[in-house]
C-alpha atoms as a PDB file:
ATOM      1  CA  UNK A   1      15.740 -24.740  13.165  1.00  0.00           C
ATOM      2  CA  UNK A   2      16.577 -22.505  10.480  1.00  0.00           C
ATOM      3  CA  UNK A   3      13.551 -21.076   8.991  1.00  0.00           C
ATOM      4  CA  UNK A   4      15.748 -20.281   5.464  1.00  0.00           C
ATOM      5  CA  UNK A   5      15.394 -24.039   4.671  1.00  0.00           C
ATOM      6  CA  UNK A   6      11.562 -24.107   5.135  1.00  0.00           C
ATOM      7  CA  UNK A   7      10.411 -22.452   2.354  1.00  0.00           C
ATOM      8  CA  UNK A   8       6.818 -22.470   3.938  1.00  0.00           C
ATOM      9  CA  UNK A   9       7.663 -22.032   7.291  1.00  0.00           C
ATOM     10  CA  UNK A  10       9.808 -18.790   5.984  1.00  0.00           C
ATOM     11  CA  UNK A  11       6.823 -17.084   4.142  1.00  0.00           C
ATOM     12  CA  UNK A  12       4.434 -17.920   7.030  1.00  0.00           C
ATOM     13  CA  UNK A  13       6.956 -15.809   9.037  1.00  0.00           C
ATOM     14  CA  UNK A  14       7.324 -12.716   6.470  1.00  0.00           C
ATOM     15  CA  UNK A  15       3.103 -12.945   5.984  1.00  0.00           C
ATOM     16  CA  UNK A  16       3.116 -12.670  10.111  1.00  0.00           C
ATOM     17  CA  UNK A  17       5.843  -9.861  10.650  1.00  0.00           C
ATOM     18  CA  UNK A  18       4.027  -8.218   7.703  1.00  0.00           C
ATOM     19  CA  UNK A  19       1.098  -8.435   9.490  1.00  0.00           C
ATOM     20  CA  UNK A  20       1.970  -6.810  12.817  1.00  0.00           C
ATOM     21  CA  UNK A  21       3.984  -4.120  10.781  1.00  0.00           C
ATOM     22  CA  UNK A  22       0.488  -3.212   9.334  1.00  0.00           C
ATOM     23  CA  UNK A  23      -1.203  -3.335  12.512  1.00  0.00           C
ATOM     24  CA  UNK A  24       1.495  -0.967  13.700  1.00  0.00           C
ATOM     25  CA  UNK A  25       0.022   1.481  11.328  1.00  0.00           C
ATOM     26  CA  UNK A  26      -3.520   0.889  11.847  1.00  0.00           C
ATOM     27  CA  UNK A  27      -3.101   1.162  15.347  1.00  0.00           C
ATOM     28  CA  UNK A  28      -1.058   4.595  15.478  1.00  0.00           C
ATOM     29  CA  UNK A  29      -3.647   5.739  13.117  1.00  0.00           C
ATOM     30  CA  UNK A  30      -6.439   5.333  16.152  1.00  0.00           C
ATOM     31  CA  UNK A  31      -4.300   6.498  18.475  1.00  0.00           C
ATOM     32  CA  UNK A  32      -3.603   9.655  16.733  1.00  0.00           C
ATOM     33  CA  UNK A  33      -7.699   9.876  16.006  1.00  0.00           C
ATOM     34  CA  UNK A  34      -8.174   8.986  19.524  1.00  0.00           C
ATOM     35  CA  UNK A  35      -6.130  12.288  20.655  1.00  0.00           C
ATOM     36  CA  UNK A  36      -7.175  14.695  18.391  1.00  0.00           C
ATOM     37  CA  UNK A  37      -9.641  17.446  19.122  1.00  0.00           C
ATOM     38  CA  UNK A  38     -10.539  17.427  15.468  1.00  0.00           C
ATOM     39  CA  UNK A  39     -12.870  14.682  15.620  1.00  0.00           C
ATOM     40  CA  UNK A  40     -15.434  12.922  18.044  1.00  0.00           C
ATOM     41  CA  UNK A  41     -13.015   9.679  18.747  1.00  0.00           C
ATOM     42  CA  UNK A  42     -12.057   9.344  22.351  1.00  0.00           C
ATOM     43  CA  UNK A  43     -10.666   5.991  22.738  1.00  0.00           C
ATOM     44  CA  UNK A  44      -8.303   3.750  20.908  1.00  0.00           C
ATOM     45  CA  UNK A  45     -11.313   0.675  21.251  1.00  0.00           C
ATOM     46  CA  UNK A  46     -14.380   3.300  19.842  1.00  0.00           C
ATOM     47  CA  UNK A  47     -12.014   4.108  16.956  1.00  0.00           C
ATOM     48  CA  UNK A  48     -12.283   0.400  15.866  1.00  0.00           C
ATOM     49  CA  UNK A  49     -15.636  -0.017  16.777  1.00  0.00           C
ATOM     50  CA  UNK A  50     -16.794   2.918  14.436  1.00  0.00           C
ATOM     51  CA  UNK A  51     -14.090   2.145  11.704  1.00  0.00           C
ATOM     52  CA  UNK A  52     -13.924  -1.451  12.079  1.00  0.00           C
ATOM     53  CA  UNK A  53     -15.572  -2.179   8.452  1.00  0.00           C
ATOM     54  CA  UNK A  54     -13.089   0.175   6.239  1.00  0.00           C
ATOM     55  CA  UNK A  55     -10.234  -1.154   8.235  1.00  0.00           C
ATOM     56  CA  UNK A  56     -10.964  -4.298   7.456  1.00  0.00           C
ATOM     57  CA  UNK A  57     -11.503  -3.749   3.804  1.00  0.00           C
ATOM     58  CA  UNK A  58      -7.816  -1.992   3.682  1.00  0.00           C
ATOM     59  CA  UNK A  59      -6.609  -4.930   5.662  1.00  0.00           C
ATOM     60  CA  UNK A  60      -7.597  -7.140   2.950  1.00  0.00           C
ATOM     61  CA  UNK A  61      -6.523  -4.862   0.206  1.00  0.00           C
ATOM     62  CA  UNK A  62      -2.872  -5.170   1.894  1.00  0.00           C
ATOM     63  CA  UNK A  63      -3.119  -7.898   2.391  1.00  0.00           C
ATOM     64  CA  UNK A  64      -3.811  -9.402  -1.197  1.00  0.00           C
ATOM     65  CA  UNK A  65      -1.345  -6.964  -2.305  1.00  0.00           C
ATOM     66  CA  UNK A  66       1.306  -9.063   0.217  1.00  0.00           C
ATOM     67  CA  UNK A  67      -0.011 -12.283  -2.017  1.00  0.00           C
ATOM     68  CA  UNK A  68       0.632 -11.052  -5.163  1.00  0.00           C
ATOM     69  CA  UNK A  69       3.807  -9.358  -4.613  1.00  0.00           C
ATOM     70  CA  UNK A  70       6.264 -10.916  -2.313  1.00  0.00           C
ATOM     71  CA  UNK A  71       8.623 -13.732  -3.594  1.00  0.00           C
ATOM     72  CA  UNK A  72       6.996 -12.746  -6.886  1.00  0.00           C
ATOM     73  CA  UNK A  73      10.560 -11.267  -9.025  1.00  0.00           C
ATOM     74  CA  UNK A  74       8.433  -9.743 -11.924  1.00  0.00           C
ATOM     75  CA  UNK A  75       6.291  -7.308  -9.797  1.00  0.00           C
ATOM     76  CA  UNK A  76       9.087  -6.473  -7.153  1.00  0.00           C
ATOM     77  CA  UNK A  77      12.380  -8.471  -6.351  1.00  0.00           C
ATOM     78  CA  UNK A  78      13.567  -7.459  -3.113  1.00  0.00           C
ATOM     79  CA  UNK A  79      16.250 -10.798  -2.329  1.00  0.00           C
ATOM     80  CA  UNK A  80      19.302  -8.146  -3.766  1.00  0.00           C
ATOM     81  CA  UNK A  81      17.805  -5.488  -0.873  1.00  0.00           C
ATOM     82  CA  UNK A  82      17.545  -8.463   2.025  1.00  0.00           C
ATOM     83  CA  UNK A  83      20.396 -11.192   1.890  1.00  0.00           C
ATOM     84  CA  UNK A  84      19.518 -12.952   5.238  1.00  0.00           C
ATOM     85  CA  UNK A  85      16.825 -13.662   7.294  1.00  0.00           C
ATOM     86  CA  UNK A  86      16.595 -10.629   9.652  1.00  0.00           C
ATOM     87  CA  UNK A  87      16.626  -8.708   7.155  1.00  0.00           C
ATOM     88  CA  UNK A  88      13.667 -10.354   5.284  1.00  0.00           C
ATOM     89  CA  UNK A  89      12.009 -10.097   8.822  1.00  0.00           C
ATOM     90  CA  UNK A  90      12.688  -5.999   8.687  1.00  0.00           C
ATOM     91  CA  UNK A  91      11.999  -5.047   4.941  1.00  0.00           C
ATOM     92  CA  UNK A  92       8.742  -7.265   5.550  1.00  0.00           C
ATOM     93  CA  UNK A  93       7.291  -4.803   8.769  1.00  0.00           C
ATOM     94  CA  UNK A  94       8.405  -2.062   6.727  1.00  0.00           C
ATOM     95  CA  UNK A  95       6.443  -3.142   3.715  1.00  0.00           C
ATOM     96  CA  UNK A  96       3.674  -3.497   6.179  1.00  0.00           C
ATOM     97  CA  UNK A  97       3.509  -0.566   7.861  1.00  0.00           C
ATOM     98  CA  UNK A  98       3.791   1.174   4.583  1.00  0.00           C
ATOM     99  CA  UNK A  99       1.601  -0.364   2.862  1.00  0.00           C
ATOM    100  CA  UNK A 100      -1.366   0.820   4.626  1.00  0.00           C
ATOM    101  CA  UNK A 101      -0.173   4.666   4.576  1.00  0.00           C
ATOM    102  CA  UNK A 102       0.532   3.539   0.500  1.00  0.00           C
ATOM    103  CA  UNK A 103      -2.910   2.330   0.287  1.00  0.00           C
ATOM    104  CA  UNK A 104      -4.496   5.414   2.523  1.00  0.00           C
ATOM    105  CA  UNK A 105      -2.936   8.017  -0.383  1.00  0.00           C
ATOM    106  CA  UNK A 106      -4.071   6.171  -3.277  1.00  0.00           C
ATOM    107  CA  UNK A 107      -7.704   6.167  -1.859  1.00  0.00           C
ATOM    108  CA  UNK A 108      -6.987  10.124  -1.084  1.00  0.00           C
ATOM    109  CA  UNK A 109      -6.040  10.703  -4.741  1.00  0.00           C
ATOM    110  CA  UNK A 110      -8.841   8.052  -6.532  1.00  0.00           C
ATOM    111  CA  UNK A 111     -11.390   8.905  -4.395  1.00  0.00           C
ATOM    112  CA  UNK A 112     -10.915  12.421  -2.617  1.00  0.00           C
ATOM    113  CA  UNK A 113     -14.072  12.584  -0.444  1.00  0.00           C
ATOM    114  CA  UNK A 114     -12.765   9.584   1.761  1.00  0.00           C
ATOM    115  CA  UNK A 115     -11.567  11.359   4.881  1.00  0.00           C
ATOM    116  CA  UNK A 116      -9.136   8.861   7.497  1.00  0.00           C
ATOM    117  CA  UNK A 117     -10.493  10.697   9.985  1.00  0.00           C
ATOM    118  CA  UNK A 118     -13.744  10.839  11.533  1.00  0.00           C
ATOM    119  CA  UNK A 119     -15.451  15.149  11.475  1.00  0.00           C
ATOM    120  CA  UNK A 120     -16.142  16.304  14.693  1.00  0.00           C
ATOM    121  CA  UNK A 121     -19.609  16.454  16.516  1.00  0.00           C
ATOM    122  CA  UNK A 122     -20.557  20.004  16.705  1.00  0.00           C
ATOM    123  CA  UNK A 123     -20.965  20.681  20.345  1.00  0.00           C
ATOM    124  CA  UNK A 124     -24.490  21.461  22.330  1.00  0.00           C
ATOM    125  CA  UNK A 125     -25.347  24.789  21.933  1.00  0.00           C
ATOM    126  CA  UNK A 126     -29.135  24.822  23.060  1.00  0.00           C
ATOM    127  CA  UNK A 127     -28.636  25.696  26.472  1.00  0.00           C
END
């Protein structure tokens, strides 16, 4: 089956790949939280349970931002960058996995008090 010919079954594909391409950058995002000293994170799973809700919101954000822009030529036409299927497939992890770093920066510079990581939990000192 070549998934070229299916116009839907294609852009299920891209919105999947595009999917696990911003999951890739969630998830190295907790793992990074969940190894620094910087911050009171310790695992990959109580990263998502404390961040679960803005995650979610940026998930969505990227996620209506994948609506409105791909196969869309007047916001940003890609099919001169990607003439086969693989490489629809690669430009749409990228876009992805970039898409959430984009988003991350624009939040930095619109609202600079939002912090993508967690402070640190001063330590006991009543002993």
């Amino acid at each position: 089956m070549n998934l070229e010919q299916h116009p839907a079954l294609h852009y299920i594909a891209m919105l999947a790949v595009y999917n696990v391409g911003q999951f890739s950058g969630i998830l190295a995002a907790a793992y990074l939280a969940s190894k620094s000293t910087l911050n009171s994170v310790a695992s990959i799973r109580q990263y998502f349970s404390i961040r679960w809700v803005p995650v979610s919101i940026r998930w969505l954000a990227c996620f209506a931002t994948f609506l409105i822009a791909w196969e869309n030529p007047s916001v940003i036409n890609l099919e001169k960058y990607m003439p086969n299927f693989a490489a629809h497939l690669g430009v749409s992890w990228f876009l992805g996995f970039a898409s959430d770093q984009i988003f991350d920066k624009i939040l930095a510079i619109v609202l600079p008090g939002i912090q993508k990581e967690l402070p640190a939990i001063p330590g006991d000192t009543q002993k």
